[in-house]
N, C-alpha and C. Protein backbone atom coordinates (compact mmCIF):
# COMPACT_ATOMS: atom_id res chain seq x y z
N UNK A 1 66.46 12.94 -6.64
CA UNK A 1 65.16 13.53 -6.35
C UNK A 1 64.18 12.43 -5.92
N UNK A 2 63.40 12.87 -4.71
CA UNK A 2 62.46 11.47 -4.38
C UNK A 2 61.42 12.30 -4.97
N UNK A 3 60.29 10.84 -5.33
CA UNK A 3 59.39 10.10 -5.99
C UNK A 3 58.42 11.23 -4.96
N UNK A 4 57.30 11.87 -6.57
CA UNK A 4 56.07 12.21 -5.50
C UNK A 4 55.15 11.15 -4.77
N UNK A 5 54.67 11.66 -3.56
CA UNK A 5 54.22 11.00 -2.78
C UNK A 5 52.63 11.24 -2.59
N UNK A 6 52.17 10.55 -2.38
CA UNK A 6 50.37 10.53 -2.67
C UNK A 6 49.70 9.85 -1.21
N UNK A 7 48.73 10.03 -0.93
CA UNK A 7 47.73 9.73 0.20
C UNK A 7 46.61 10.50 0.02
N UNK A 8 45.71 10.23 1.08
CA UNK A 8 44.64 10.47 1.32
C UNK A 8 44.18 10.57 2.62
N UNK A 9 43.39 12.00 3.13
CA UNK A 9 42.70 12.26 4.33
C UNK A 9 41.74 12.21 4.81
N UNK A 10 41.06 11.84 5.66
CA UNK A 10 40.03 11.27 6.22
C UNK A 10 39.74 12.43 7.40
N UNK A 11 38.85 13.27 7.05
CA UNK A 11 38.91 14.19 8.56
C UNK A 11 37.20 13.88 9.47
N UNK A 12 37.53 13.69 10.36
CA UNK A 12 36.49 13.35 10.92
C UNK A 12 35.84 14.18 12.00
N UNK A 13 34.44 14.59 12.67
CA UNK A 13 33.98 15.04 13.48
C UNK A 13 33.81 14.55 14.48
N UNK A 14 34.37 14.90 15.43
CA UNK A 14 34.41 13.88 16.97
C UNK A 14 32.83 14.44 17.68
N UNK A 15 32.95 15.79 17.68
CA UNK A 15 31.68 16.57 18.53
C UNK A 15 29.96 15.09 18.36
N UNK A 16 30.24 14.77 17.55
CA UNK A 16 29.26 13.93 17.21
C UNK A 16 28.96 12.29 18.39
N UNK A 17 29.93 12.01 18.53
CA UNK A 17 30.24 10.73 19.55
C UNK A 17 29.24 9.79 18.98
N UNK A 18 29.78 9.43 17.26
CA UNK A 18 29.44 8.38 17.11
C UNK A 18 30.20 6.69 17.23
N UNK A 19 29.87 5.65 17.53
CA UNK A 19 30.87 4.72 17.86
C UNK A 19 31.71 4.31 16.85
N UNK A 20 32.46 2.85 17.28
CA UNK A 20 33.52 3.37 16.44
C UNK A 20 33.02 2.08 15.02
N UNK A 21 31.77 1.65 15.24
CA UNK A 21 31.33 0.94 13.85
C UNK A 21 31.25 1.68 12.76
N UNK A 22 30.82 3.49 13.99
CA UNK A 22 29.75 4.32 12.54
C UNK A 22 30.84 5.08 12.13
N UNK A 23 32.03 5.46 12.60
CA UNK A 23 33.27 5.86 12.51
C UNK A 23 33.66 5.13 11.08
N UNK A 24 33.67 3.85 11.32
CA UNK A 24 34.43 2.86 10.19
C UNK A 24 33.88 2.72 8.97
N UNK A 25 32.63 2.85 9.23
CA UNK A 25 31.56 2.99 8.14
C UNK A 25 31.23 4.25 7.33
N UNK A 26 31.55 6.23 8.10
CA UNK A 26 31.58 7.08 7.47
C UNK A 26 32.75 7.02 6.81
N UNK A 27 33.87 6.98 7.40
CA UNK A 27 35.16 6.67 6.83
C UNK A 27 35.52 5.96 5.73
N UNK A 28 34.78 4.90 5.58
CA UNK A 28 34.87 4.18 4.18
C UNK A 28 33.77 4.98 2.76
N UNK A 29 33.51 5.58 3.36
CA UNK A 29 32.10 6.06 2.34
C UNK A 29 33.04 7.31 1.92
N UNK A 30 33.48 8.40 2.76
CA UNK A 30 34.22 9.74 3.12
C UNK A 30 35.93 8.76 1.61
N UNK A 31 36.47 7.44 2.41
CA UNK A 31 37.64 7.40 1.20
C UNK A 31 37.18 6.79 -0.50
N UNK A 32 35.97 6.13 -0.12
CA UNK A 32 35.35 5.83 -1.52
C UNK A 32 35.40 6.92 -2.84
N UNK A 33 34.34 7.72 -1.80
CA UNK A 33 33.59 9.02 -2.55
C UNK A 33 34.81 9.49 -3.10
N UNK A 34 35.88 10.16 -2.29
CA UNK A 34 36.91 11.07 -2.83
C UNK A 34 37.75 10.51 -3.52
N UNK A 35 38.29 9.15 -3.68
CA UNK A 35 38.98 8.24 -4.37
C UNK A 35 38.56 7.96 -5.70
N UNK A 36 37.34 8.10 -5.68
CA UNK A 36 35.93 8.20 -7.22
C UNK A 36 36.51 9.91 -7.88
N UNK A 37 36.15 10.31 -6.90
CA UNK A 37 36.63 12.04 -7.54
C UNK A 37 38.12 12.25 -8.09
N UNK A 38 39.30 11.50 -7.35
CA UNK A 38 40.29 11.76 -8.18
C UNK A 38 40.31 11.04 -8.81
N UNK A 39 39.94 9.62 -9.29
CA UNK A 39 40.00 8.80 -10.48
C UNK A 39 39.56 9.49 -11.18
N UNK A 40 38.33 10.35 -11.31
CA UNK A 40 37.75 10.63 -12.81
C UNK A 40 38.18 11.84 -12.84
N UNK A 41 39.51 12.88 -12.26
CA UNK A 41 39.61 14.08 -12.50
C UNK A 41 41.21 14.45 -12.37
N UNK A 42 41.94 13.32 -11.56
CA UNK A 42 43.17 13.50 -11.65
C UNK A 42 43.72 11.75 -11.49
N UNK A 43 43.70 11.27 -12.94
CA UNK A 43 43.79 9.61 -13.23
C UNK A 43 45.37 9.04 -12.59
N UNK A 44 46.25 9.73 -13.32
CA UNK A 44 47.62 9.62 -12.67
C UNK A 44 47.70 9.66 -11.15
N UNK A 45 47.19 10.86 -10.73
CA UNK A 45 47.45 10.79 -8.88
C UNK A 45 46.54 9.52 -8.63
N UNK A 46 45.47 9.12 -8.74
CA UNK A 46 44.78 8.12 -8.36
C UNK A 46 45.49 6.69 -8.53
N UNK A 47 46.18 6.66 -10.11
CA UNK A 47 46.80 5.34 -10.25
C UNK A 47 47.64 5.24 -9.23
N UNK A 48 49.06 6.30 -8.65
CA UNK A 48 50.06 6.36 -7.98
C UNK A 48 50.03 6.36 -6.78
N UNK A 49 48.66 6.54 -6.24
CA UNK A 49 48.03 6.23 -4.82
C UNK A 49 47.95 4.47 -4.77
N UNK A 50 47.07 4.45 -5.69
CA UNK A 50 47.47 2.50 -5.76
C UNK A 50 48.41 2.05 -5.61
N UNK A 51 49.60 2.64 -6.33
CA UNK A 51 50.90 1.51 -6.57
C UNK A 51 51.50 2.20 -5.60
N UNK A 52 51.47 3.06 -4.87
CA UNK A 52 52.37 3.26 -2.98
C UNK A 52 51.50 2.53 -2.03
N UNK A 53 50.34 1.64 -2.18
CA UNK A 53 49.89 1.16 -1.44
C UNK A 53 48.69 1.54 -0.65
N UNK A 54 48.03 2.95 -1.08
CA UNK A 54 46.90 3.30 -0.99
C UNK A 54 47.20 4.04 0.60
N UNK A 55 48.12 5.02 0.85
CA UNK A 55 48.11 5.38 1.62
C UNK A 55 46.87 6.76 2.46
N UNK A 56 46.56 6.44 3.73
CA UNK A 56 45.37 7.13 4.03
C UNK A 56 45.89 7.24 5.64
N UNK A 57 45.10 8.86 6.18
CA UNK A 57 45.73 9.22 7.41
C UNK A 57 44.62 9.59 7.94
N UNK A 58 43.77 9.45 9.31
CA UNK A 58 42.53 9.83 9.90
C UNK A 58 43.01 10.89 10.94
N UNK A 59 42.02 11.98 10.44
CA UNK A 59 42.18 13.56 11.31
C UNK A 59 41.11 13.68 11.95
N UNK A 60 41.85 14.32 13.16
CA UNK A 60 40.01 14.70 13.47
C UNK A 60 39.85 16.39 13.94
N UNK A 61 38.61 16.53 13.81
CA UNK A 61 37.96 17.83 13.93
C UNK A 61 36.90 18.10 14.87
N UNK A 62 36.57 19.02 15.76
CA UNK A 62 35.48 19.46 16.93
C UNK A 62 34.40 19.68 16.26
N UNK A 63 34.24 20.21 15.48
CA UNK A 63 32.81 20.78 14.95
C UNK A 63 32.31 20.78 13.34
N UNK A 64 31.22 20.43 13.16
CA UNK A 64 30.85 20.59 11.45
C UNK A 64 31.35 21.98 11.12
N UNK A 65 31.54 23.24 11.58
CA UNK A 65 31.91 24.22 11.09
C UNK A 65 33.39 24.05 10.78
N UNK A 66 34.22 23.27 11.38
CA UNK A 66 35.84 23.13 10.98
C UNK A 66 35.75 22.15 9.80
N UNK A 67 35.29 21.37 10.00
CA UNK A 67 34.70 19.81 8.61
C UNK A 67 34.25 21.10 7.35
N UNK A 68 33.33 21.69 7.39
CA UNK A 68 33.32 22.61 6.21
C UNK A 68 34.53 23.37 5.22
N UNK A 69 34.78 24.26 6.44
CA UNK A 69 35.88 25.44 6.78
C UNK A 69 37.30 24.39 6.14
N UNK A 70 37.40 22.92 6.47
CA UNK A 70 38.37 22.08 5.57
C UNK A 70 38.27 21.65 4.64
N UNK A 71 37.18 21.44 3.96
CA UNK A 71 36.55 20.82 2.72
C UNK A 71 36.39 21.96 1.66
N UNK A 72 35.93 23.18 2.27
CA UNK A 72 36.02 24.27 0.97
C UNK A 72 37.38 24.44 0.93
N UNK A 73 38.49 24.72 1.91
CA UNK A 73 39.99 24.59 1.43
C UNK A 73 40.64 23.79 -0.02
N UNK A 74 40.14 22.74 1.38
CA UNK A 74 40.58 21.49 -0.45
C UNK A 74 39.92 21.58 -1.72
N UNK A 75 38.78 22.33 -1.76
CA UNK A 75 38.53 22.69 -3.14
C UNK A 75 38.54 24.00 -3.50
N UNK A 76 38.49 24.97 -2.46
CA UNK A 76 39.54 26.15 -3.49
C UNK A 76 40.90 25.78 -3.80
N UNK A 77 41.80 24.96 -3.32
CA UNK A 77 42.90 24.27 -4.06
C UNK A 77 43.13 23.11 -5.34
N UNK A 78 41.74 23.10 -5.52
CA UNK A 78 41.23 22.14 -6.69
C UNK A 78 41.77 20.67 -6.29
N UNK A 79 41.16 20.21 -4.89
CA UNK A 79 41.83 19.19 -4.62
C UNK A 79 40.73 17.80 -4.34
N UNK A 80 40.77 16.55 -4.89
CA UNK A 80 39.62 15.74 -4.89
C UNK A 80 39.22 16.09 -3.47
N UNK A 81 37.61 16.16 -3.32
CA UNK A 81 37.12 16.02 -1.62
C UNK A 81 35.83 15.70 -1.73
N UNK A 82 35.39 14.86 -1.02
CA UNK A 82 34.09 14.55 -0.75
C UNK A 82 33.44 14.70 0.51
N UNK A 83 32.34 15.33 0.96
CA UNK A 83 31.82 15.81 2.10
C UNK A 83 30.46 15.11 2.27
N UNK A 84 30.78 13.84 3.23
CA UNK A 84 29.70 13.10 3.72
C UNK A 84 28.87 13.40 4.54
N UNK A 85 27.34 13.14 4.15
CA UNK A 85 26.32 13.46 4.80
C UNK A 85 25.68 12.06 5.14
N UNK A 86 25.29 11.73 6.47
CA UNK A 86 24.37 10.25 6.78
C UNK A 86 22.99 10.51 6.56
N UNK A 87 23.11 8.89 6.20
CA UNK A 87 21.14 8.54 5.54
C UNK A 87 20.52 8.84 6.91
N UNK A 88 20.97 8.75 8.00
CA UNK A 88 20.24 8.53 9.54
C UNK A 88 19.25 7.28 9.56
N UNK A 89 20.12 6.37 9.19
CA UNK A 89 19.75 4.93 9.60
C UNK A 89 19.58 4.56 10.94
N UNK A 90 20.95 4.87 11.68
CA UNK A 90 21.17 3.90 12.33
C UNK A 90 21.37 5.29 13.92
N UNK A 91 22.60 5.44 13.97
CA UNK A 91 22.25 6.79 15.09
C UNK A 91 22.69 8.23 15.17
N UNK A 92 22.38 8.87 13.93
CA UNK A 92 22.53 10.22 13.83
C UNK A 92 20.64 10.74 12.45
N UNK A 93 20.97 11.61 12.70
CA UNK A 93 19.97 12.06 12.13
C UNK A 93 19.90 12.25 10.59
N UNK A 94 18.95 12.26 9.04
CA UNK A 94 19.34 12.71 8.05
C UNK A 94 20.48 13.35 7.69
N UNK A 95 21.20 13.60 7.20
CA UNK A 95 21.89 14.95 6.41
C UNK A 95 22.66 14.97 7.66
N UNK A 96 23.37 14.55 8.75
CA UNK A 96 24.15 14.93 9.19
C UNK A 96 25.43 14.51 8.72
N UNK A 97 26.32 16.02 8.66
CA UNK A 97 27.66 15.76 7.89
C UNK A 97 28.54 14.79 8.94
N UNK A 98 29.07 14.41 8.49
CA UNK A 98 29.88 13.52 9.46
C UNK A 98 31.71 13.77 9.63
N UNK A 99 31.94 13.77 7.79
CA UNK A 99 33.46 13.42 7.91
C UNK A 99 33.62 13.96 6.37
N UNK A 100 34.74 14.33 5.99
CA UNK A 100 35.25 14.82 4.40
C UNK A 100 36.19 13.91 3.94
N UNK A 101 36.41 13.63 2.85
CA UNK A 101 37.74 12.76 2.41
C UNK A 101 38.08 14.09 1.45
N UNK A 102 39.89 13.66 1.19
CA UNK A 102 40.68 14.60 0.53
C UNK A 102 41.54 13.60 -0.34
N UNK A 103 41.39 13.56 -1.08
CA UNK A 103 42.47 12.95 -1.83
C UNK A 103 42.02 11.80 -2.11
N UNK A 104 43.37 10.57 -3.07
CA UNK A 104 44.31 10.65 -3.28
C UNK A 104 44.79 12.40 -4.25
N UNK A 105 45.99 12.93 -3.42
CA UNK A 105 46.94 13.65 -4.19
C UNK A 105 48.12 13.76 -3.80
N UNK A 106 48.97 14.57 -4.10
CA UNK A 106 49.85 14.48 -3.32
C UNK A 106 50.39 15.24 -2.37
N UNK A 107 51.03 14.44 -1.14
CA UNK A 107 51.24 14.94 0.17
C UNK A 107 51.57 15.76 0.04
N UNK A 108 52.29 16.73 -0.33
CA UNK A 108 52.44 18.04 -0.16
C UNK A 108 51.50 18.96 -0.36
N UNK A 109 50.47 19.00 -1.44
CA UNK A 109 48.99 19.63 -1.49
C UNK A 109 48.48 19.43 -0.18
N UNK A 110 48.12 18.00 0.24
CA UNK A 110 47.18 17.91 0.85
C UNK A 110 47.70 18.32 2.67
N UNK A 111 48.84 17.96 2.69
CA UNK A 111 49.44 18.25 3.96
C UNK A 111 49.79 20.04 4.57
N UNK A 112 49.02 20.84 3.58
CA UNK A 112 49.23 22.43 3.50
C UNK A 112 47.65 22.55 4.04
N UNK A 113 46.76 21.94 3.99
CA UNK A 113 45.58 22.05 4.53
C UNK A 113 45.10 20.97 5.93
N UNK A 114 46.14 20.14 5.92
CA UNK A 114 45.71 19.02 7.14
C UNK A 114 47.06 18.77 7.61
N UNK A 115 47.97 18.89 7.71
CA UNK A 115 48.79 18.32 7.64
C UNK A 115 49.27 18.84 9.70
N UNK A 116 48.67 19.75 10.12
CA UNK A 116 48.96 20.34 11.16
C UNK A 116 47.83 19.85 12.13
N UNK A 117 46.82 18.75 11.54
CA UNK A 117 45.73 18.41 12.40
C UNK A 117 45.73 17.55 13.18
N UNK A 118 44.95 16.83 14.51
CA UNK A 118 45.59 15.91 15.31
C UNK A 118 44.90 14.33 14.86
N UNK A 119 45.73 13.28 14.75
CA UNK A 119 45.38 12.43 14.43
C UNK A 119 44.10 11.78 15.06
N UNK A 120 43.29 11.07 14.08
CA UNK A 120 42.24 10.64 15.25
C UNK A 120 42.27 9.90 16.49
């Protein structure tokens, strides 16, 4: 029997055409946040994400209505997710959502809700 397998998703909003600094920068905030959520709610999947090496996959999405429409998924499946909104520092406005993180859990949860999406 193989070993469950764990990662983490990164889904992102392209419709936005932010570059690829602010890309790197929601993205780290989007795997923080949700990586915080399964540490303090599912400790084991979080440790076992560490020791495979912290695996993480970037999706992308057309519109804040699909970024939603994926983020309530992963939590009617009770699955870590965090749904980032920008300070509008730099070039998007307040409160604009940007990107969701999912996980660490494991790939098979998380790949039933993303797993059919196109890479970024």
């Amino acid at each position: 029997m193989l070993a469950m397998r764990f990662k983490q998703v990164i889904v992102i909003r392209t419709d936005l055409k932010m570059s690829k600094g602010k890309i790197a920068v929601q993205v780290a905030h989007a795997s923080v946040s949700a990586a915080e959520d399964s540490r303090t709610r599912f400790p084991n999947w979080w440790r076992n994400w560490l020791l495979q090496g912290q695996k993480k996959v970037a999706v992308k999405v057309k519109s804040k209505d699909d970024l939603i429409r994926i983020f309530n998924e992963a939590k009617r499946n009770d699955l870590p997710a965090s749904l980032i909104a920008d300070r509008g520092l730099t070039e998007l406005k307040p409160g604009t959502i940007t990107c969701v993180g999912i996980g660490p859990a494991p790939e098979r949860l998380i790949d039933k809700i993303t797993g059919s999406m196109p890479l970024l």
